[in-house]
Protein backbone atom coordinates (compact mmCIF):
# COMPACT_ATOMS: atom_id res chain seq x y z
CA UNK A 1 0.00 0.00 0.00
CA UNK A 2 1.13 3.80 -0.61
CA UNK A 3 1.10 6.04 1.91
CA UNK A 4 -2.19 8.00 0.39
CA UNK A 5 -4.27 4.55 0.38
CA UNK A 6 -3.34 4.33 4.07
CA UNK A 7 -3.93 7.71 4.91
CA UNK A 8 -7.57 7.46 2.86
CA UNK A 9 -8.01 4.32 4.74
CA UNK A 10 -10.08 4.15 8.42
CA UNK A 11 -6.71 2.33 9.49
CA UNK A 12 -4.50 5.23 9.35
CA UNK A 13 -5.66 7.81 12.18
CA UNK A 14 -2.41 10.38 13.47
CA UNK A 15 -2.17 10.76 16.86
CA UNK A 16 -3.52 14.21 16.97
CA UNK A 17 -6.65 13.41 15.53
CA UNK A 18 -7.20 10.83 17.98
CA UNK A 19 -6.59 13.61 21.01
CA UNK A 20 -8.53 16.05 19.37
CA UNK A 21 -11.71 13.45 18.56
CA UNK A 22 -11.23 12.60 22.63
CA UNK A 23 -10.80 16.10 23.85
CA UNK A 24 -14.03 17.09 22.29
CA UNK A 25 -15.91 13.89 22.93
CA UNK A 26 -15.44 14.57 26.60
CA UNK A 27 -16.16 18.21 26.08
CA UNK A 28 -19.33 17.09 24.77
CA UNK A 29 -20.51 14.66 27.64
CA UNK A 30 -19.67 17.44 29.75
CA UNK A 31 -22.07 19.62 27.66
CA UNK A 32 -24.97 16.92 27.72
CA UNK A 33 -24.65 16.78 31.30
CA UNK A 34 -25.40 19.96 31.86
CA UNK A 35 -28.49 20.13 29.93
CA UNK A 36 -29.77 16.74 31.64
CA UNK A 37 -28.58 18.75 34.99
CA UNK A 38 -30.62 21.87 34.13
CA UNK A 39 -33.46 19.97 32.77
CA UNK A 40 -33.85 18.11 36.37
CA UNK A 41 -33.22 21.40 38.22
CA UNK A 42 -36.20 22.97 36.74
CA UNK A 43 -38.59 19.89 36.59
CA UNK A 44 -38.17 19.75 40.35
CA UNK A 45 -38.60 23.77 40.86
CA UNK A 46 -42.03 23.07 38.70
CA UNK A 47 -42.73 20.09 41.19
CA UNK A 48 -42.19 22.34 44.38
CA UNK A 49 -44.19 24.90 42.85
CA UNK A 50 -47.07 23.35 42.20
CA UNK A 51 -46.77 21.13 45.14
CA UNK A 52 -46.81 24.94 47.11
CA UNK A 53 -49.23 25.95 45.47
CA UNK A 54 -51.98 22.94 45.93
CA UNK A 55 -51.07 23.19 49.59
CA UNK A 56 -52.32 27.07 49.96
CA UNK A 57 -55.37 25.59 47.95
CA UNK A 58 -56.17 23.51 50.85
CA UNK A 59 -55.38 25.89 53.28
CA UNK A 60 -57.87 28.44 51.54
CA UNK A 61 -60.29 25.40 51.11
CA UNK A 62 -60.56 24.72 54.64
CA UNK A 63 -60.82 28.17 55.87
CA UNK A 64 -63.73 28.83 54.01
CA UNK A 65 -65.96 25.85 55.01
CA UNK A 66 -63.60 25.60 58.52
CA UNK A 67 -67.37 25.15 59.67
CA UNK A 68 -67.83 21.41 58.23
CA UNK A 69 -65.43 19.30 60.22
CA UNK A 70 -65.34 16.41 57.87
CA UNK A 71 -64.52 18.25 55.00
CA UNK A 72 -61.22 19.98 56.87
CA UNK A 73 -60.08 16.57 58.04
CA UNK A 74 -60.33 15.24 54.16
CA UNK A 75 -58.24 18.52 53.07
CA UNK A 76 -56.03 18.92 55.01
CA UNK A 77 -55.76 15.00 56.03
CA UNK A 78 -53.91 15.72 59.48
CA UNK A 79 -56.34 15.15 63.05
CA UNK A 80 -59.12 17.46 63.73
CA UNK A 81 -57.88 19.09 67.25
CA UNK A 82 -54.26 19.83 64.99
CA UNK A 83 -56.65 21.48 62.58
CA UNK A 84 -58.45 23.38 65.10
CA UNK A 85 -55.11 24.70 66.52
CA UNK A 86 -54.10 25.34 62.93
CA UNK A 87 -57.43 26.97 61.94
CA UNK A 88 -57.36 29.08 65.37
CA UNK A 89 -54.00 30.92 64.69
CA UNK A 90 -55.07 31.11 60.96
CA UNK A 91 -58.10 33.55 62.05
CA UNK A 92 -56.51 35.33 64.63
CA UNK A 93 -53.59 36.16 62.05
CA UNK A 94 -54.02 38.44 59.39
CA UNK A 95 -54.14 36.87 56.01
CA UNK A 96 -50.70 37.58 54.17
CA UNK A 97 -48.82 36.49 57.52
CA UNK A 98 -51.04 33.15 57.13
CA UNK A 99 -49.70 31.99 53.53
CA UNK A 100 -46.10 32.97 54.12
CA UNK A 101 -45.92 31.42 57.92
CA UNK A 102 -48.14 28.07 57.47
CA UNK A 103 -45.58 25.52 56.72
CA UNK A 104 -43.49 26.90 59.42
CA UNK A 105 -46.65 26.69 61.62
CA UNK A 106 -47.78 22.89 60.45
CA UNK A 107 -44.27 21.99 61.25
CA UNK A 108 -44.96 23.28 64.65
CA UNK A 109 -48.06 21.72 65.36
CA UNK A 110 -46.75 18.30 64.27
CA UNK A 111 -43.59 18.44 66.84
């Protein structure tokens, strides 16, 4: 064979071809991964958000109707003297207070 089959032929790679084809191979894992990364970052922001935001739905739920016992216990899904605590310090709070502070004051009532 002459040296221009070989070098036409898959056989025949130089050295610096092979670092460059690894150099940016790797570069472009590292590039994937960080679009997998971001992707999962914001799936799980949209997951907390909504999560948030069904939670204040309850809590608005079960102030409303805070007169029907039942239907508090199957919102809110915690006991019914809890809830009464809960639904206590909601109404003697004012109501932006109530949706910033609640987790903070669930968290309490369950300790």
């Amino acid at each position: 064979q002459t040296i221009t089959k070989m070098k036409r032929s898959k056989a025949f790679v130089p050295e610096e071809f092979k670092e460059k084809r690894k150099k940016h191979k790797k570069q472009k894992d590292k590039h994937v991964k960080m679009i997998k990364e971001k992707k999962s970052r914001k799936k799980y922001k949209e997951e907390k958000h909504i999560a948030n935001m069904l939670e204040k739905q309850k809590v608005e739920y079960a102030k409303k109707n805070f007169c029907s016992k039942e239907f508090i216990e199957k919102v809110t899904g915690r006991d019914l003297q809890l809830i009464k605590k809960i639904l206590a310090k909601l109404i003697s709070k004012n109501e932006e207070e109530t949706m910033t502070g609640l987790p903070e004051l669930v968290a309490s009532m369950d300790s």
